[in-house]
C-alpha atoms as a PDB file:
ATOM      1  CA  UNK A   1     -26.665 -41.402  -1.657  1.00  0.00           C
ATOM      2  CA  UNK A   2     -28.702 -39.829   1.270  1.00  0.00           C
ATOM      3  CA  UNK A   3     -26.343 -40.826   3.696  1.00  0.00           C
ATOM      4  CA  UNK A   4     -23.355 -39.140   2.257  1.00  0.00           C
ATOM      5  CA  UNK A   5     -25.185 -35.882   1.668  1.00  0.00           C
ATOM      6  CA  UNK A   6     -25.910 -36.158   4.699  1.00  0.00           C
ATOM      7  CA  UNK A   7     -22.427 -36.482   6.348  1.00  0.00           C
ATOM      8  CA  UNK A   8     -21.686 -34.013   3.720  1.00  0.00           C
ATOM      9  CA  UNK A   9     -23.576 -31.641   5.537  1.00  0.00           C
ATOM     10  CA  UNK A  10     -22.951 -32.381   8.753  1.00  0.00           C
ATOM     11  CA  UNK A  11     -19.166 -32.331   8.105  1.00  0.00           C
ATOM     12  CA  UNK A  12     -19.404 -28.815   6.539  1.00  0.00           C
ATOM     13  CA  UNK A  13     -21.338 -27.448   9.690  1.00  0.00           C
ATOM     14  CA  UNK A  14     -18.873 -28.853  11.838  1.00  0.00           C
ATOM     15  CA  UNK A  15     -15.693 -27.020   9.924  1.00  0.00           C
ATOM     16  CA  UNK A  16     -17.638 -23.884   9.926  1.00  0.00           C
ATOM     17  CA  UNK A  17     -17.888 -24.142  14.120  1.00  0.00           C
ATOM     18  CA  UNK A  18     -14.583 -25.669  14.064  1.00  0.00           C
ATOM     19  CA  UNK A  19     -13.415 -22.690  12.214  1.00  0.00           C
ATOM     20  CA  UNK A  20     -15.291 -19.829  13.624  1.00  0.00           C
ATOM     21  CA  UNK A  21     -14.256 -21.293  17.357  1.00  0.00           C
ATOM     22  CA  UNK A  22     -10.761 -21.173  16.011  1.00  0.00           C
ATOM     23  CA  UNK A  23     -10.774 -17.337  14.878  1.00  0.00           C
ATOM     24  CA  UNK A  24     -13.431 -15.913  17.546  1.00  0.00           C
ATOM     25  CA  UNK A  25     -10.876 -17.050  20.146  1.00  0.00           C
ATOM     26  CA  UNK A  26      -8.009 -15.916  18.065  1.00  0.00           C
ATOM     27  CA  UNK A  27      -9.707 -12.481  16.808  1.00  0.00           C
ATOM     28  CA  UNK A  28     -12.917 -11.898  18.915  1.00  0.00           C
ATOM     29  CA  UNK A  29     -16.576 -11.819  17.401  1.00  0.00           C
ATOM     30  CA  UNK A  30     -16.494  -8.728  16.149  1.00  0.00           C
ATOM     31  CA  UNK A  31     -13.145  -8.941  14.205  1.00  0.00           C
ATOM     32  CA  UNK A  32     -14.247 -11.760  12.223  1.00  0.00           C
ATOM     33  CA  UNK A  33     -15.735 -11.878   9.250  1.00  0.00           C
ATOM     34  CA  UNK A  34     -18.574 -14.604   7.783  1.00  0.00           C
ATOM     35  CA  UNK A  35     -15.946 -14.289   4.645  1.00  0.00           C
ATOM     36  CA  UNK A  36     -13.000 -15.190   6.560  1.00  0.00           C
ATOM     37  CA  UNK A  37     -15.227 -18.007   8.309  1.00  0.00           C
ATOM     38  CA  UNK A  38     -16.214 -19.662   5.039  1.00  0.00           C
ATOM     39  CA  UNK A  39     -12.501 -19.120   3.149  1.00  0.00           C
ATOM     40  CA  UNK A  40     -10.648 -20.478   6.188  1.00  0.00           C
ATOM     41  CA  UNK A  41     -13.087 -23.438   6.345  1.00  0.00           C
ATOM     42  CA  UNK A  42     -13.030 -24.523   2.745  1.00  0.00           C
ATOM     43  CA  UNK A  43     -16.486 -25.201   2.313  1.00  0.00           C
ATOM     44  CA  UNK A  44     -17.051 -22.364  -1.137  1.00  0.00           C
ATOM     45  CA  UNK A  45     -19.708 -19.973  -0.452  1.00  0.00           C
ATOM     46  CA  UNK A  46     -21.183 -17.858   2.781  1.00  0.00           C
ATOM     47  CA  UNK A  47     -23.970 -19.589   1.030  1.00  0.00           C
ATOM     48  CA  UNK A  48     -22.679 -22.796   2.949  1.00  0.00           C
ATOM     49  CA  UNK A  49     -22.679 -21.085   6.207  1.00  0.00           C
ATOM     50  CA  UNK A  50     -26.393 -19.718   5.519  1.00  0.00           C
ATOM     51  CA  UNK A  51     -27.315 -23.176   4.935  1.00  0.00           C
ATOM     52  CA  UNK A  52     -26.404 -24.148   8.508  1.00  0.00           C
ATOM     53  CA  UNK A  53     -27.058 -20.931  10.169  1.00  0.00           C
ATOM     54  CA  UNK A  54     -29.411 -17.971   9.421  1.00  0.00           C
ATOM     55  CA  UNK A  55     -26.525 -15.739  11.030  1.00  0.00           C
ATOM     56  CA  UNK A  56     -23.061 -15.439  12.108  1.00  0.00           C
ATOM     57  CA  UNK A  57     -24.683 -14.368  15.633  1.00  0.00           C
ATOM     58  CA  UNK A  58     -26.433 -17.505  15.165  1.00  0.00           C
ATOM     59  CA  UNK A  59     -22.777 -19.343  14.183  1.00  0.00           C
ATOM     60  CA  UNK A  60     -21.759 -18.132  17.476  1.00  0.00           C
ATOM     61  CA  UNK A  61     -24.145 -19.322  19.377  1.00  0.00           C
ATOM     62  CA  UNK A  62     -23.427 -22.678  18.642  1.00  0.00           C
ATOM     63  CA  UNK A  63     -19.622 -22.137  19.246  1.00  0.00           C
ATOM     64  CA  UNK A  64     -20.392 -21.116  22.459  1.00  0.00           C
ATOM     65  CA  UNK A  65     -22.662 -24.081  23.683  1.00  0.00           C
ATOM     66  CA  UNK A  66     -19.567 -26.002  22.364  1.00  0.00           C
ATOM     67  CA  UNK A  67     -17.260 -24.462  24.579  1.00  0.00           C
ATOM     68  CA  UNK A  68     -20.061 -24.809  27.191  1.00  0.00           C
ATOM     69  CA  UNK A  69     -20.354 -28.632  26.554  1.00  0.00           C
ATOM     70  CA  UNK A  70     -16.610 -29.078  26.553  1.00  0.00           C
ATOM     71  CA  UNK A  71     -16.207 -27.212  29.610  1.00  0.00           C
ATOM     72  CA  UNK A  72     -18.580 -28.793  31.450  1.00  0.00           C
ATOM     73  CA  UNK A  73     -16.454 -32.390  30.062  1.00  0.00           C
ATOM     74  CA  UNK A  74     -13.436 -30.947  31.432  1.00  0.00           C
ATOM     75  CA  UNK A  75     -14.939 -29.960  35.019  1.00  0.00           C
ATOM     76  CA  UNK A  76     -16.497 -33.412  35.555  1.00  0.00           C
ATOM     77  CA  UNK A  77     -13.313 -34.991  34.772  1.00  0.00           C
ATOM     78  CA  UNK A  78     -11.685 -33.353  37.513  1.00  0.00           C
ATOM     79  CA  UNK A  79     -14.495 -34.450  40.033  1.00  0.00           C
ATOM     80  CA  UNK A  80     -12.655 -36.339  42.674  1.00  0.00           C
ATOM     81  CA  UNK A  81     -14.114 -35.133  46.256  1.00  0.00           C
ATOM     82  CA  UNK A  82     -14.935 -38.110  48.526  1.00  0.00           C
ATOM     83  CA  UNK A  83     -18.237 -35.357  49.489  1.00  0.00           C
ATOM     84  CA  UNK A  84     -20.678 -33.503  47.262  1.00  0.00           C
ATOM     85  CA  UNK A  85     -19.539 -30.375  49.100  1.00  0.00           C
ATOM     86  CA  UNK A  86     -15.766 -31.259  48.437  1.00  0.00           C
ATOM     87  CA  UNK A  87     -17.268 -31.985  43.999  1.00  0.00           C
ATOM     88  CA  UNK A  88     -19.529 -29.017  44.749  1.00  0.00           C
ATOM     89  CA  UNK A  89     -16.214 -26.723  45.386  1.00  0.00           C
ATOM     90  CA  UNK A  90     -14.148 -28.451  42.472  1.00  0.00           C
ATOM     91  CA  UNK A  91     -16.861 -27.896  39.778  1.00  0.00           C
ATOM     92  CA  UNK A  92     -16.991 -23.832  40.904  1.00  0.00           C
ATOM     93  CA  UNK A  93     -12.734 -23.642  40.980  1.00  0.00           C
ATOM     94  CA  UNK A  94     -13.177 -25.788  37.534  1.00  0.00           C
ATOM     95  CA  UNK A  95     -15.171 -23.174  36.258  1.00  0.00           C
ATOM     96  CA  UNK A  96     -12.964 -20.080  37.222  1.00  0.00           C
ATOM     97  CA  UNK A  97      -9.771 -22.277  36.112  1.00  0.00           C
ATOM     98  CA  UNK A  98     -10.993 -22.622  32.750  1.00  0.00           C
ATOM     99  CA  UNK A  99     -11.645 -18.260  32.699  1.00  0.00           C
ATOM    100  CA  UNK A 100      -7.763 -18.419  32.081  1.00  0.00           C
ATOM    101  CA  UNK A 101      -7.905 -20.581  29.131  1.00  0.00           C
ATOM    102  CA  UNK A 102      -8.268 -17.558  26.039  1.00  0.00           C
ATOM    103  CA  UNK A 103     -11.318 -19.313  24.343  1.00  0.00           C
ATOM    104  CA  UNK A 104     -13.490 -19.495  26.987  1.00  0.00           C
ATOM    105  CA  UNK A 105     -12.238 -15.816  28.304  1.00  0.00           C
ATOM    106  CA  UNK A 106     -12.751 -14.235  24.970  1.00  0.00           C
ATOM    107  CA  UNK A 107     -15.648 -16.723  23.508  1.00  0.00           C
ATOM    108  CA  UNK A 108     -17.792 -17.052  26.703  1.00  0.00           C
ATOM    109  CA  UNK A 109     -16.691 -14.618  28.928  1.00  0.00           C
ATOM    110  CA  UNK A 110     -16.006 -11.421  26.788  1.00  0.00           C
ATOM    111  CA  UNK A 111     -18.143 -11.739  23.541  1.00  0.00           C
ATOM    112  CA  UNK A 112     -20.616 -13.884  24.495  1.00  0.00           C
ATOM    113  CA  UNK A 113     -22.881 -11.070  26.783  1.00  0.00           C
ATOM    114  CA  UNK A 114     -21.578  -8.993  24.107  1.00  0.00           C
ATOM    115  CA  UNK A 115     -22.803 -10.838  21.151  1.00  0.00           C
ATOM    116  CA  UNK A 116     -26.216 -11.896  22.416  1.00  0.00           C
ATOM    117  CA  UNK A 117     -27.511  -9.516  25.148  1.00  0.00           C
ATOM    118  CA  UNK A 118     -27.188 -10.578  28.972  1.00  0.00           C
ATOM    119  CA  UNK A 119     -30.442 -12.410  28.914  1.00  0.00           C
ATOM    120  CA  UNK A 120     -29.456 -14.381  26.261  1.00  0.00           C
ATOM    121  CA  UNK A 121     -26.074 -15.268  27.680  1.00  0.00           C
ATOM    122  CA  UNK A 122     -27.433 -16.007  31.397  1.00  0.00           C
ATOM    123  CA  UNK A 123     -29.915 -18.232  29.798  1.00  0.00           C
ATOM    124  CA  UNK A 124     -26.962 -20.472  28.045  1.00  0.00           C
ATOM    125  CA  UNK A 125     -25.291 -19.615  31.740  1.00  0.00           C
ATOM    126  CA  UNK A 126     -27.988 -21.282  33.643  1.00  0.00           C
ATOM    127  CA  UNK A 127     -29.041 -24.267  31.055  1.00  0.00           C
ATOM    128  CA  UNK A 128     -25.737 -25.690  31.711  1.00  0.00           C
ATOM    129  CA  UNK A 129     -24.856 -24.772  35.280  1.00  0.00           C
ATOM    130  CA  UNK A 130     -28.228 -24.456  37.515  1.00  0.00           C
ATOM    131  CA  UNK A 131     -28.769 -28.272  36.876  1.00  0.00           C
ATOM    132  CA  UNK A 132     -25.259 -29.544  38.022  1.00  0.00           C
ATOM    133  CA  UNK A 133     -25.104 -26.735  41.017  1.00  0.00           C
ATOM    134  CA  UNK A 134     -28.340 -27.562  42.411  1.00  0.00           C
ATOM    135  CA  UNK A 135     -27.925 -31.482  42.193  1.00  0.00           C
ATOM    136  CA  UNK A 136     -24.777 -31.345  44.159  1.00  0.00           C
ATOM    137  CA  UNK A 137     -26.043 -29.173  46.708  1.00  0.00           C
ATOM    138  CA  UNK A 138     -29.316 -31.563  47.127  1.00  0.00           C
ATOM    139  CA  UNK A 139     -27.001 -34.578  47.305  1.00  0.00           C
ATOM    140  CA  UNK A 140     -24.691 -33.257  49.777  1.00  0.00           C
ATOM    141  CA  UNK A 141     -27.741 -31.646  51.746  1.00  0.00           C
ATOM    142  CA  UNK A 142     -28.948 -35.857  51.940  1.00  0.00           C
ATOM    143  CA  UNK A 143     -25.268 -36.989  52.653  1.00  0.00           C
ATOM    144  CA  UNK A 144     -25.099 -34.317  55.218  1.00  0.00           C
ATOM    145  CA  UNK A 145     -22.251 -32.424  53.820  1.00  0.00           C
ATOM    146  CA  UNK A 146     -23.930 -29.276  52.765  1.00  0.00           C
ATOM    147  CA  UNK A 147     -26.109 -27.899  54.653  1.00  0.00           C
ATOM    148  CA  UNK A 148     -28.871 -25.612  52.173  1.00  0.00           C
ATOM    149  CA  UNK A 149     -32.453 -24.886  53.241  1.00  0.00           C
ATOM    150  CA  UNK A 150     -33.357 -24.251  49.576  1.00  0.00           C
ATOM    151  CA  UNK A 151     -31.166 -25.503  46.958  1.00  0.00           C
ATOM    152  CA  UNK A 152     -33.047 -24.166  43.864  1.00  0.00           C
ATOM    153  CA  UNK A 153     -32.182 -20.531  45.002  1.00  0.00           C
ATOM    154  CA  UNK A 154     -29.122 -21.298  46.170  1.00  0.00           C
ATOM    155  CA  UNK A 155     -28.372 -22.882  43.027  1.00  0.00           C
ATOM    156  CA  UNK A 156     -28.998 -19.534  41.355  1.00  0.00           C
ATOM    157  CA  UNK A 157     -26.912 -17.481  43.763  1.00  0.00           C
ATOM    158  CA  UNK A 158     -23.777 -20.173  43.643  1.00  0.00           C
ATOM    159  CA  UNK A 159     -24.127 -19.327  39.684  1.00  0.00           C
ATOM    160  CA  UNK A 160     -24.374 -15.566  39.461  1.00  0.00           C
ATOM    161  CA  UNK A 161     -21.539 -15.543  41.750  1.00  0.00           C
ATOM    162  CA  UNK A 162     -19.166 -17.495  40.070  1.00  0.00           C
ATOM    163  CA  UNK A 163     -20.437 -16.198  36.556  1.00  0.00           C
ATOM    164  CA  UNK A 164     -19.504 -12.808  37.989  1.00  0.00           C
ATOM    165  CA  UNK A 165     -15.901 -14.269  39.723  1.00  0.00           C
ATOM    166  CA  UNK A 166     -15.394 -15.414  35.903  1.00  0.00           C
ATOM    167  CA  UNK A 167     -16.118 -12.036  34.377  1.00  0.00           C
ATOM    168  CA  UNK A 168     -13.746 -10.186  36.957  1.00  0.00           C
ATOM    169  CA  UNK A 169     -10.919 -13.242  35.982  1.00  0.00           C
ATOM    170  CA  UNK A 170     -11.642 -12.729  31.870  1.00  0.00           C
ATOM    171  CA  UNK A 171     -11.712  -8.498  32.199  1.00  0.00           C
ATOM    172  CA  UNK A 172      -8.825  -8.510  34.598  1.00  0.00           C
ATOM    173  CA  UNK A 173      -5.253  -6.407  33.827  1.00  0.00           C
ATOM    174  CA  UNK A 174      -3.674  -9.363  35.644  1.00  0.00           C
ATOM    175  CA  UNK A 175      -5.848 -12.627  35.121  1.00  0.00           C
ATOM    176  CA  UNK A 176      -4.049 -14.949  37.189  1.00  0.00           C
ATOM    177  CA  UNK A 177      -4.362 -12.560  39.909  1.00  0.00           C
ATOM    178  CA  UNK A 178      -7.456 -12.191  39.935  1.00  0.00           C
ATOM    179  CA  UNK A 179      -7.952 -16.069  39.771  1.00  0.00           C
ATOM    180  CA  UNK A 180      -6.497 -16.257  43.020  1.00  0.00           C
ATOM    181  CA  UNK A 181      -8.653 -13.356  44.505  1.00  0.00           C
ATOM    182  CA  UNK A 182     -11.935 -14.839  43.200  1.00  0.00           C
ATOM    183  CA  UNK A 183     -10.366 -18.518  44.109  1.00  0.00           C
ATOM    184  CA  UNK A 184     -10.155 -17.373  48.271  1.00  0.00           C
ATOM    185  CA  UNK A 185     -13.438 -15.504  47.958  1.00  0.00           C
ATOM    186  CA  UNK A 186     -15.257 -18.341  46.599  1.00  0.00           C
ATOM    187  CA  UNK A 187     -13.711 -20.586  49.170  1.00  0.00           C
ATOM    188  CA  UNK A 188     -14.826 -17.955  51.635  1.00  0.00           C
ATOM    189  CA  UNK A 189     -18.790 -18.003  50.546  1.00  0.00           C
ATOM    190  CA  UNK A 190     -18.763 -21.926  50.357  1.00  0.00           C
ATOM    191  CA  UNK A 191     -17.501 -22.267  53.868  1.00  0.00           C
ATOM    192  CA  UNK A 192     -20.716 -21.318  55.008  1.00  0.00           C
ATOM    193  CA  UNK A 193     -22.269 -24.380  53.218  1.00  0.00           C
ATOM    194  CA  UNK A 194     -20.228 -26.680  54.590  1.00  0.00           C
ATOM    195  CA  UNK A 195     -22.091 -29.458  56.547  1.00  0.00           C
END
């Protein structure tokens, strides 16, 4: 009996982030309501989504480290350099290919400094990025293809910059433009870690 009510559960938190991923993307944070959340997931009362989450800013936040977890799937997939520098540069053009895709550009890129502040939002930034970014660049630094004195800051820098390349792709009158802008500039600024 305490198993099901606990699937219960967990099945009625996943349609409401199933369901609030679906409309913030569609609509944008601000557009949607915890009403239209709860009717469109068919789980009865906002009471259901206050059961899960003490807000819909709350909500959000967990559709966002969704999208972050998902994202970061999708980038490793695509992996294939024969260096760390060559995985180092796929993972970064990963990450500003997938700023074209409308939920991450409105969910991540648009709302999500919007929604919860830019300290907030860096801090989600970094916990999935700095990690990943600063264990290529150590592992190419020991295979010799990158060559960083200090990988923890450059780590940092290698994120800011393409967190802000993503930004200028997601607020951009032309988006696939401004891909390939940000695409040669990034190219550009990793040349100069190349080993």
């Amino acid at each position: 009996m305490a198993g099901t009510r606990q699937a219960s559960k967990e099945e009625t938190r996943r349609r409401l982030v199933a369901t609030a991923r679906r409309l913030f993307a569609e609509k944008g944070y601000f557009a949607t309501g915890t009403a239209e959340i709860v009717q469109a997931a068919e789980v009865g009362t906002r009471g259901a989504l206050y059961h899960h989450f003490p807000n819909k800013e709350s909500l959000f936040e967990a559709v966002l480290e969704e999208i972050e977890l998902d994202l970061g799937t999708k980038v490793a997939v695509r992996l294939t350099g024969t260096t760390w520098f060559g995985k180092l540069g796929q993972a970064l053009e990963g990450f500003l290919d997938a700023s074209l895709e409308p939920e991450v550009r409105r969910i991540l890129l648009i709302d999500g400094p919007a929604v919860l502040g830019w300290d907030a939002w860096r801090a989600v930034e970094a916990r999935f990025g700095i990690g990943a970014i600063r264990h290529m660049l150590e592992e190419g630094a020991r295979e010799g293809s990158v060559q960083v004195g200090d990988a923890e800051s450059m780590a940092h820098l290698l994120l800011s910059a393409v967190d802000e390349a993503a930004l200028f792709i997601a607020h951009a009158e032309d988006p696939r433009q401004a891909r390939k802008r940000a695409g040669a500039s990034l190219a550009t600024l990793l040349a100069g870690l190349a080993g």
